[in-house]
C-alpha atoms as a PDB file:
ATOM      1  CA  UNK A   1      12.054  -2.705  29.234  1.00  0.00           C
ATOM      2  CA  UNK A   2      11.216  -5.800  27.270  1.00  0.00           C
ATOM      3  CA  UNK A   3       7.506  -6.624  26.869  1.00  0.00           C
ATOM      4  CA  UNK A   4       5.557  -9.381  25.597  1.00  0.00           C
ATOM      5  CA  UNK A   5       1.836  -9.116  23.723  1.00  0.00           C
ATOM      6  CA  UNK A   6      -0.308 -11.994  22.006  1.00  0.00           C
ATOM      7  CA  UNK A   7      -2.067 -10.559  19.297  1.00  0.00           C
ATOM      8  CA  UNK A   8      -4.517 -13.705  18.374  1.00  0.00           C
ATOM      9  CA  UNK A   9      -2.123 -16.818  18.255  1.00  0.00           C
ATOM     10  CA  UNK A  10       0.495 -14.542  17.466  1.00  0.00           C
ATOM     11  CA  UNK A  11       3.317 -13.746  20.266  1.00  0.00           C
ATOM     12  CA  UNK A  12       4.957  -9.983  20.142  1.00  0.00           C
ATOM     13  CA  UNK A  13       7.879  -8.794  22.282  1.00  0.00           C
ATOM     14  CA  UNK A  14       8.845  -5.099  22.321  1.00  0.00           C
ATOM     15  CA  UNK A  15      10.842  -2.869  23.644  1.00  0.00           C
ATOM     16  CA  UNK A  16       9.328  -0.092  25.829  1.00  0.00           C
ATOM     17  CA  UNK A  17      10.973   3.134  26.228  1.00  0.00           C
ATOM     18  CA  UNK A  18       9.061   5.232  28.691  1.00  0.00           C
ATOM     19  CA  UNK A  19      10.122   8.966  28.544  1.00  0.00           C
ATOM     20  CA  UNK A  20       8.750  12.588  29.076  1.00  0.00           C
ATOM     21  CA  UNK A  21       6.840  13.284  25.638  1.00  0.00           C
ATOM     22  CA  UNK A  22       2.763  13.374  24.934  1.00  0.00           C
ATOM     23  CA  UNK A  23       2.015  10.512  22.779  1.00  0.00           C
ATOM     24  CA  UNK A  24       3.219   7.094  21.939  1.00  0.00           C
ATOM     25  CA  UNK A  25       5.530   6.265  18.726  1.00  0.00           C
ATOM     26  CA  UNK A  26       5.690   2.836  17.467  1.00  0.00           C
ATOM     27  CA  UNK A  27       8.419   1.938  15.415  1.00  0.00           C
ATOM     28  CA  UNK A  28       9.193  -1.285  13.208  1.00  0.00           C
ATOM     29  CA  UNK A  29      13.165  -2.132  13.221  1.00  0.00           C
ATOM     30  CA  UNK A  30      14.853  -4.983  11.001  1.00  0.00           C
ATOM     31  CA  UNK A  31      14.500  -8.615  11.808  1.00  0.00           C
ATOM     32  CA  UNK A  32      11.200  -8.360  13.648  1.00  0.00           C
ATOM     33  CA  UNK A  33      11.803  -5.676  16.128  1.00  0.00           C
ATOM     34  CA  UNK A  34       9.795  -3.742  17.470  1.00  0.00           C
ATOM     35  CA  UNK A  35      10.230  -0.184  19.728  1.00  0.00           C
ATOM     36  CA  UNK A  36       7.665   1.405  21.553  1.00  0.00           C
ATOM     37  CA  UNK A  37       8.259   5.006  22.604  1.00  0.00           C
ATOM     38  CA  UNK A  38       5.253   6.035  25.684  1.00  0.00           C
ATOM     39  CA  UNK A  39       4.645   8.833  28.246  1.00  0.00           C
ATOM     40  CA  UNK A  40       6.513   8.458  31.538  1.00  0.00           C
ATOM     41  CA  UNK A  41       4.122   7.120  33.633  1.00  0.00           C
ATOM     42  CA  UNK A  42       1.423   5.852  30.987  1.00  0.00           C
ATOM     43  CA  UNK A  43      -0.339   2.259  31.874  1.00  0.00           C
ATOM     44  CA  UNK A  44       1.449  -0.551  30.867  1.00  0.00           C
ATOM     45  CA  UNK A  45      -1.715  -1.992  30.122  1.00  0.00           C
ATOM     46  CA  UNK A  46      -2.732   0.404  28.023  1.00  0.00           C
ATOM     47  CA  UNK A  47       0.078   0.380  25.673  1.00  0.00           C
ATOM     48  CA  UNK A  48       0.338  -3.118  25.333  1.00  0.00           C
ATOM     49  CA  UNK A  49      -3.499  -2.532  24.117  1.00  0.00           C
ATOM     50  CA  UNK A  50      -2.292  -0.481  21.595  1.00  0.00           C
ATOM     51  CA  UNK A  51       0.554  -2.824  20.520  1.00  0.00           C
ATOM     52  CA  UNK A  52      -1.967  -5.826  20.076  1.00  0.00           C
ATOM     53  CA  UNK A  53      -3.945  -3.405  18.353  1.00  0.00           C
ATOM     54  CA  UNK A  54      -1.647  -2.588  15.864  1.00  0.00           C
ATOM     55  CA  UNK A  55      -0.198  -6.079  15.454  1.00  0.00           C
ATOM     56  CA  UNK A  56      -0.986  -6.523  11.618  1.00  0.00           C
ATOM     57  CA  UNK A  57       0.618  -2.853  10.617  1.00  0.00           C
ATOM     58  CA  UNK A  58       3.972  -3.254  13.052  1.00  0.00           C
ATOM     59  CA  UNK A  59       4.485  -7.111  11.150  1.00  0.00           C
ATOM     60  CA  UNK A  60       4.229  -4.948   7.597  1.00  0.00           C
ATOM     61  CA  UNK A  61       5.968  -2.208   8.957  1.00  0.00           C
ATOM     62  CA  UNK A  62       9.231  -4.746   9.968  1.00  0.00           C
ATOM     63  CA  UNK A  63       8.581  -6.528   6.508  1.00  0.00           C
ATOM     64  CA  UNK A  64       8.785  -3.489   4.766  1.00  0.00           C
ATOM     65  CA  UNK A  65      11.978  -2.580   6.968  1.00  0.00           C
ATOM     66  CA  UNK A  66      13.616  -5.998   6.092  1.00  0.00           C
ATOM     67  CA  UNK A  67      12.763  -5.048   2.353  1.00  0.00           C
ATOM     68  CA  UNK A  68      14.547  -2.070   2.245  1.00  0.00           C
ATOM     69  CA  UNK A  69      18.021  -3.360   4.471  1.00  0.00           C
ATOM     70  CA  UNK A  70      18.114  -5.887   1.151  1.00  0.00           C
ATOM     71  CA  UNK A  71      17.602  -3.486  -1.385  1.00  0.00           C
ATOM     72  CA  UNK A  72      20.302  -1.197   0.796  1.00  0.00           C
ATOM     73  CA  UNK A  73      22.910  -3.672   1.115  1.00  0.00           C
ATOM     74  CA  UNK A  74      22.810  -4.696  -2.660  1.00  0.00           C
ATOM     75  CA  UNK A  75      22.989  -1.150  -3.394  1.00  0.00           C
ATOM     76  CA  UNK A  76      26.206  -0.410  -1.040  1.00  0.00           C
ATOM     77  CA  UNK A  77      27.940  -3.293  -1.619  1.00  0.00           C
ATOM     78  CA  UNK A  78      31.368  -3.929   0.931  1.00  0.00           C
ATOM     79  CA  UNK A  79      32.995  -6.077  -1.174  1.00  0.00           C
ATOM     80  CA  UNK A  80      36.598  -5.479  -1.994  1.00  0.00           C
ATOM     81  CA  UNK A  81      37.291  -2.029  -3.549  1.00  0.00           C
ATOM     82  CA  UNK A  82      33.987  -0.627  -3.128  1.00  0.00           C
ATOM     83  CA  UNK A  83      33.901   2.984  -1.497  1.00  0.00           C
ATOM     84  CA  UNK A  84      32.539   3.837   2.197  1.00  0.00           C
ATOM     85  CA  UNK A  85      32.550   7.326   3.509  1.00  0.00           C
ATOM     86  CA  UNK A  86      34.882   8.048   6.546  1.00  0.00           C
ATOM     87  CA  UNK A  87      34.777  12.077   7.697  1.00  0.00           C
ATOM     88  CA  UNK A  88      33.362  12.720   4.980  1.00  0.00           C
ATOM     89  CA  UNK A  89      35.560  11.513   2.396  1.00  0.00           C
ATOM     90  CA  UNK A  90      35.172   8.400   0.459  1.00  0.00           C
ATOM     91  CA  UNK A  91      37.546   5.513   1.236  1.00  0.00           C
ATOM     92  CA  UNK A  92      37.692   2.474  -0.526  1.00  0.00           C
ATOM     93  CA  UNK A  93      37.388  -1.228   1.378  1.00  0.00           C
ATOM     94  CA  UNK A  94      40.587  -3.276   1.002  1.00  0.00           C
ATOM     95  CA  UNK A  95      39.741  -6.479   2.325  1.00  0.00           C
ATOM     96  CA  UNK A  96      42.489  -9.395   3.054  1.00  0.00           C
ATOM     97  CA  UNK A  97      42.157 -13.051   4.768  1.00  0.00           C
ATOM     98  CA  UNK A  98      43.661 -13.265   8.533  1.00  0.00           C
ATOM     99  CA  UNK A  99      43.014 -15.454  11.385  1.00  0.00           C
ATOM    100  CA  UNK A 100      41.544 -12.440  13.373  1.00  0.00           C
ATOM    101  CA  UNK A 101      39.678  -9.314  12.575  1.00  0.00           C
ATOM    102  CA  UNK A 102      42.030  -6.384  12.112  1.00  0.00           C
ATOM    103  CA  UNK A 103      41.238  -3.270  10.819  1.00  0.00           C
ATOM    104  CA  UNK A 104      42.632   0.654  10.317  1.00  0.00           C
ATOM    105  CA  UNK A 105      42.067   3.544   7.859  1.00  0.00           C
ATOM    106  CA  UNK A 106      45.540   5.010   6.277  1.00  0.00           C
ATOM    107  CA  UNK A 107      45.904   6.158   2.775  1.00  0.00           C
ATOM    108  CA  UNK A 108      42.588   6.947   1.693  1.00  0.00           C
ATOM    109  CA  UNK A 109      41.484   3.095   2.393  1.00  0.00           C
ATOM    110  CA  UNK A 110      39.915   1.114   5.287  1.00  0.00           C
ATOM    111  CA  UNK A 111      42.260  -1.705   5.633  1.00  0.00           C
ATOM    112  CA  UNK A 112      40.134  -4.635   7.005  1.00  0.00           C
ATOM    113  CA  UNK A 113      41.544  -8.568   7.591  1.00  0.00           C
ATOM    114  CA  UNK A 114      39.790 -11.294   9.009  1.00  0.00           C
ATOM    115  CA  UNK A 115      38.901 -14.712   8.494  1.00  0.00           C
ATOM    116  CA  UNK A 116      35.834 -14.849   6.175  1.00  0.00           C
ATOM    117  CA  UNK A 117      36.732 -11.931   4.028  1.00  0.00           C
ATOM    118  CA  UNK A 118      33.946 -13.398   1.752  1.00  0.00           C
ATOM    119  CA  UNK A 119      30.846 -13.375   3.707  1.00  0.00           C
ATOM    120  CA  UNK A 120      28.853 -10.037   3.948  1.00  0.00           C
ATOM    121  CA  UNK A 121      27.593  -9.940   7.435  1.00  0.00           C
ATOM    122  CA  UNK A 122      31.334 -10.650   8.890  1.00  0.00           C
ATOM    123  CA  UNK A 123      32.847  -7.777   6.651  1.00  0.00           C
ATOM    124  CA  UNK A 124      29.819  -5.569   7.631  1.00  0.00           C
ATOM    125  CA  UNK A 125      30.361  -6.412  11.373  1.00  0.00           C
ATOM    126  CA  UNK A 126      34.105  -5.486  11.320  1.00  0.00           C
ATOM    127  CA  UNK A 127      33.739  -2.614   9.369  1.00  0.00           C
ATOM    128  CA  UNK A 128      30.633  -1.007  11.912  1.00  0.00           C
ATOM    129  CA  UNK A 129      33.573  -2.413  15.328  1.00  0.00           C
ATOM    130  CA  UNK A 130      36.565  -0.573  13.161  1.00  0.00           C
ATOM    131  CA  UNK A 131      34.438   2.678  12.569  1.00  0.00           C
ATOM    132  CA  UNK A 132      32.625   2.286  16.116  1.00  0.00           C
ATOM    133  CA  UNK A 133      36.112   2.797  17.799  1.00  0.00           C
ATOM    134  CA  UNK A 134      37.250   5.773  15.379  1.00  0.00           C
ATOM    135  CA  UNK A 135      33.471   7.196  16.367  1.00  0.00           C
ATOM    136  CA  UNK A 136      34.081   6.798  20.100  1.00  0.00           C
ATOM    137  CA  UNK A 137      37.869   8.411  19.595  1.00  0.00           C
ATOM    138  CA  UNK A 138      36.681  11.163  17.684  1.00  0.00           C
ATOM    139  CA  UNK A 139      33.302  12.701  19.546  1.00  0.00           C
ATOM    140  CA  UNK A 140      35.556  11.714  22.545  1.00  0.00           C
ATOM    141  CA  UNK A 141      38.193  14.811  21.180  1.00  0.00           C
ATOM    142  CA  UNK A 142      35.352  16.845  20.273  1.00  0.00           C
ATOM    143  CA  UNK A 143      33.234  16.460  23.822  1.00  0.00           C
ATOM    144  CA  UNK A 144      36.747  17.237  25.121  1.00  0.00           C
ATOM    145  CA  UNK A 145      36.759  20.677  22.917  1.00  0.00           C
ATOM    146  CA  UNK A 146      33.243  22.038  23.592  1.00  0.00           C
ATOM    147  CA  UNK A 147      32.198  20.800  26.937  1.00  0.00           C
ATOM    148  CA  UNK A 148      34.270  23.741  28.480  1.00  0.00           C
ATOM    149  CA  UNK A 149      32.508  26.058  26.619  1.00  0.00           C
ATOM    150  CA  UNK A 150      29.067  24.845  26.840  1.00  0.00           C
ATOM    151  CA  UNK A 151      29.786  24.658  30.810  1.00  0.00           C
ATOM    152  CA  UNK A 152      28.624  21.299  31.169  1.00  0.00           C
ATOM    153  CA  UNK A 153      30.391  17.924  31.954  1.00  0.00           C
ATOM    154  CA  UNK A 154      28.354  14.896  30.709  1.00  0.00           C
ATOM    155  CA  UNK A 155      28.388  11.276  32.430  1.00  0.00           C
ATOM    156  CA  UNK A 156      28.592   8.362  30.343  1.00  0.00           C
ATOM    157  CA  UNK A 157      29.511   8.493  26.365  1.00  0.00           C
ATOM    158  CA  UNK A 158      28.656   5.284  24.852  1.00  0.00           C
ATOM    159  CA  UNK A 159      28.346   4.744  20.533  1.00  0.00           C
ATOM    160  CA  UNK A 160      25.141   2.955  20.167  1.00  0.00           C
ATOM    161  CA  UNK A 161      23.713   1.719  16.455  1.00  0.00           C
ATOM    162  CA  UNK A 162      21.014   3.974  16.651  1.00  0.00           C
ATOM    163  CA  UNK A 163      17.991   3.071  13.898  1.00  0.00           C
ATOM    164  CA  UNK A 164      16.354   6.956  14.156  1.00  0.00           C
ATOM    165  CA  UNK A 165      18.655   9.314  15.824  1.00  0.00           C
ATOM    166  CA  UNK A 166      22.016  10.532  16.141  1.00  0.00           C
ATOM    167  CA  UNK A 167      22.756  11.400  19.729  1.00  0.00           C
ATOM    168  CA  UNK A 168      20.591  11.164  22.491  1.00  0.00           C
ATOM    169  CA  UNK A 169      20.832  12.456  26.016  1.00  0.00           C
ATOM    170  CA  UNK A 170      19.419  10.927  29.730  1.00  0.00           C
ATOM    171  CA  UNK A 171      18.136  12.398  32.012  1.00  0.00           C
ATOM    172  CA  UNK A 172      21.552  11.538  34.128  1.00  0.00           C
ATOM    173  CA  UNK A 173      23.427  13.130  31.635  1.00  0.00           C
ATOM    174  CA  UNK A 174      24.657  10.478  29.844  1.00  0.00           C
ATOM    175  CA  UNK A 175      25.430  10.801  25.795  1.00  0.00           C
ATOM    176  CA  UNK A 176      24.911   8.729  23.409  1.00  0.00           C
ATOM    177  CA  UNK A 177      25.777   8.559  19.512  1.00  0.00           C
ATOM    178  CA  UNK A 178      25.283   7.065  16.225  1.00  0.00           C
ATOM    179  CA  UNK A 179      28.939   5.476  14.930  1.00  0.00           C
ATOM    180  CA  UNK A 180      27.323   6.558  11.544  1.00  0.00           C
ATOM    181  CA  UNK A 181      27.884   9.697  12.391  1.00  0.00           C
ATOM    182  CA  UNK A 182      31.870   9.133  11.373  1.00  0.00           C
ATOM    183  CA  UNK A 183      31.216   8.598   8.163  1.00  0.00           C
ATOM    184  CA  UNK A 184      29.395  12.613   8.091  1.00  0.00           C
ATOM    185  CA  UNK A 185      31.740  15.734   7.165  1.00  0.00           C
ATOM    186  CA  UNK A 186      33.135  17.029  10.521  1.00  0.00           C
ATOM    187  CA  UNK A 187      31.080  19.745  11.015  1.00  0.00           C
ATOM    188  CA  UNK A 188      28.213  17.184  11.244  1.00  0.00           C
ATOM    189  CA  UNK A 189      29.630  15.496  13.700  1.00  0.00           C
ATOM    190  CA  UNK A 190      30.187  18.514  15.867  1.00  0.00           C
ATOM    191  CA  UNK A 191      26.986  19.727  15.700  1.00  0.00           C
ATOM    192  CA  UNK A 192      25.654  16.381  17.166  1.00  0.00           C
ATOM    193  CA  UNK A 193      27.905  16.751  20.123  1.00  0.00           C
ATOM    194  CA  UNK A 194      26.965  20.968  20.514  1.00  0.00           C
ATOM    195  CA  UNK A 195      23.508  19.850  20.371  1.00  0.00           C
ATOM    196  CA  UNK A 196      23.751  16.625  22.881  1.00  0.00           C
ATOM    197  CA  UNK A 197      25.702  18.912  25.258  1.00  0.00           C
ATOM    198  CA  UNK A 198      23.370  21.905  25.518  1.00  0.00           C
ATOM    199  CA  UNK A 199      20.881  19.504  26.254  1.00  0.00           C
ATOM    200  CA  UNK A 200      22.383  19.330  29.775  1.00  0.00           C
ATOM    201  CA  UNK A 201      21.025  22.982  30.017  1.00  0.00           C
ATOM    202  CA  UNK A 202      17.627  22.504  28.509  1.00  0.00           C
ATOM    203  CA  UNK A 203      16.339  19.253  28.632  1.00  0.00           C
ATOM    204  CA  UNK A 204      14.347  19.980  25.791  1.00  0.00           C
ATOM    205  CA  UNK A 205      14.596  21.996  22.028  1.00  0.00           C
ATOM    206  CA  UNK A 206      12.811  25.393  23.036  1.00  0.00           C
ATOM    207  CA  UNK A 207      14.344  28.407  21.563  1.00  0.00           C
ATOM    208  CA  UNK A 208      16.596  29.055  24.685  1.00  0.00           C
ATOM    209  CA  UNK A 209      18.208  25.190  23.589  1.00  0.00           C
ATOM    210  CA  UNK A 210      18.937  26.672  19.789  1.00  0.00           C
ATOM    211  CA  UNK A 211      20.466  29.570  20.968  1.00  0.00           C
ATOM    212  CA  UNK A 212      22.690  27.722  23.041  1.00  0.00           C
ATOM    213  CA  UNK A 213      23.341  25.695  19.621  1.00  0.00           C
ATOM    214  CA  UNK A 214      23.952  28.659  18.040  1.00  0.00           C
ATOM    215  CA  UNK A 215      26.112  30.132  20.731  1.00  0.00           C
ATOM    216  CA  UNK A 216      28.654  27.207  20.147  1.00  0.00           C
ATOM    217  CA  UNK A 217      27.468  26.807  16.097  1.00  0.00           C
ATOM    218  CA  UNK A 218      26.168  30.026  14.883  1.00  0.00           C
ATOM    219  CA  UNK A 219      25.676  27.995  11.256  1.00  0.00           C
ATOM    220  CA  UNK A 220      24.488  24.926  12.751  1.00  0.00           C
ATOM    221  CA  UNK A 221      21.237  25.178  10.948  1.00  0.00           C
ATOM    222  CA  UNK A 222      23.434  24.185   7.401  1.00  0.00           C
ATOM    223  CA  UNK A 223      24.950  21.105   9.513  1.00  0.00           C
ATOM    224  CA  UNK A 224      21.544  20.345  10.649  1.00  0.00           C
ATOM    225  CA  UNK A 225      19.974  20.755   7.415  1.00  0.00           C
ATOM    226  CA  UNK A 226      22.798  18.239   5.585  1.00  0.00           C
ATOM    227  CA  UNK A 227      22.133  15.572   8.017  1.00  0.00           C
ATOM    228  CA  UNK A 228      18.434  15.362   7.284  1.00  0.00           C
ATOM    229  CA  UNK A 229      18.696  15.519   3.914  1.00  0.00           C
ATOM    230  CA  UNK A 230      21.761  13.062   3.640  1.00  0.00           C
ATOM    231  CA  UNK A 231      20.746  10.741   6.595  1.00  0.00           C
ATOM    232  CA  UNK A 232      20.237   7.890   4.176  1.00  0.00           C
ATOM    233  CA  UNK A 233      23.723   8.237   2.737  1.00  0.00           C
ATOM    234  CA  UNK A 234      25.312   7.186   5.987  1.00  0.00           C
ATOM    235  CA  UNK A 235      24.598   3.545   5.307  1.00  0.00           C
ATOM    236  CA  UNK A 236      26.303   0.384   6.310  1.00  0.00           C
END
C-alpha cells in the first residue's frame, strides 16, 4: 500500500507493509524510497505520525543509501572482463554490441549483447534479467527437490529484487526470492528454499521451525552463517 505524508512543505510517499510482528521498522531504500514495515491492524494514522515524525532521519537515511550504491558500483565495476559471481564461482562479463539484449553463461563467462554495451545502468539491467531467469530456473529445480520432503506445496514463486531479505513467505503460501541469491554457493541457495518451505508449517522461526530446517539441512546453521556474513558480496 502506497502512502503519502507532508512533513512541513515537504511531500513523502511510502510504502506500507502491514504484517503480524510488534513494532514498526522504517527503512530508507535507494533513490528516495521509503518502506514502512507496521502491525497488522495498527492505525494508519498513527504511522503516518511516525513517518512525518521521522522525516529528517528517513531523507539522511536514503542519502546515505544513495552514497553507498555509488561507492558500490565503482567498486564492482561490470565493464567488460570484470568478474561477477554465478553459483558461487566467479565468471567474468564478456560484453558485445547487438540490436537486442541477449545473454547466457557457458565457459566460465556471462555472455551479454545488447545495444548500449557502454552505459552502466543498461549492462546492469541485463545482467540482474539474465541472472533473474537462471534464479527462477534454479530454486524452481530445487522447490521441485525438497517440497516432497518438507510435505508442503507452495503457491506462487516469483524472484523479486529484494533490498533486506532473501526469501519471504505469505500468508497464502506464496514464495518469494532474492535473484542475488544465484550468485551464493549452492548450498546457500538451498537453505533459502528449506527455510521458505518449512515456513508453510510454522509461520514463524520458533524452535519447532529450525528443527524442521534442520530436518531437511542438519548443517544449515554454516549456510546460514555464510550468508550473513557474505550478504554484501552478492552485489550488482
Amino acid at each position: 500500500m502506497n502512502r503519502i505524508v507532508i512533513a512541513g512543505n515537504r511531500r513523502l510517499e511510502y510504502t506500507l507493509i502491514q504484517t503480524v510482528r510488534a513494532s514498526v521498522l522504517f527503512q530508507a531504500l535507494p533513490e528516495g524510497a521509503i518502506r514502512v514495515y507496521a502491525p497488522r491492524g495498527m492505525r494508519l494514522r498513527d504511522i503516518d505520525r511516525m513517518v512525518r515524525e521521522r522525516a529528517d532521519q528517513l531523507l539522511q537515511m536514503g542519502k546515505a543509501v544513495d552514497r553507498k550504491l555509488s561507492e558500490d558500483r565503482r567498486n564492482h565495476p561490470v565493464s567488460d572482463g570484470s568478474t561477477i559471481m554465478i553459483e558461487g564461482v566467479p565468471h567474468v562479463i564478456r560484453l558485445s554490441r547487438a540490436g537486442r539484449v541477449r545473454g547466457e553463461v557457458r565457459d566460465g563467462a556471462l555472455c551479454l549483447s545488447l545495444p548500449k554495451p557502454e552505459d552502466d545502468p543498461s549492462v546492469r539491467a541485463a545482467i540482474r534479467a539474465v541472472l533473474s531467469a537462471r534464479a527462477l530456473e534454479r530454486i524452481r529445480e530445487r522447490l521441485d527437490h525438497y517440497a516432497p520432503k518438507v510435505g508442503r506445496t507452495p503457491g506462487r514463486v516469483a524472484i523479486r529484487e529484494q533490498k533486506t531479505r532473501w526469501g519471504s513467505c505469505s500468508g497464502k503460501g506464496n514464495l518469494n526470492f532474492n535473484w542475488k541469491l544465484i550468485m551464493a554457493p549452492p548450498p546457500v541457495l538451498d537453505y533459502v528454499v528449506i527455510h521458505e518451505l518449512c515456513h508453510l508449517w510454522e509461520f514463524n522461526h520458533s524452535p519447532k521451525f529450525w528443527s524442521l530446517v534442520e530436518q531437511q539441512m542438519p548443517e544449515y546453521k554454516v549456510w546460514k552463517k555464510w550468508l550473513k556474513a557474505h550478504a554484501e558480496d552478492l552485489y550488482l
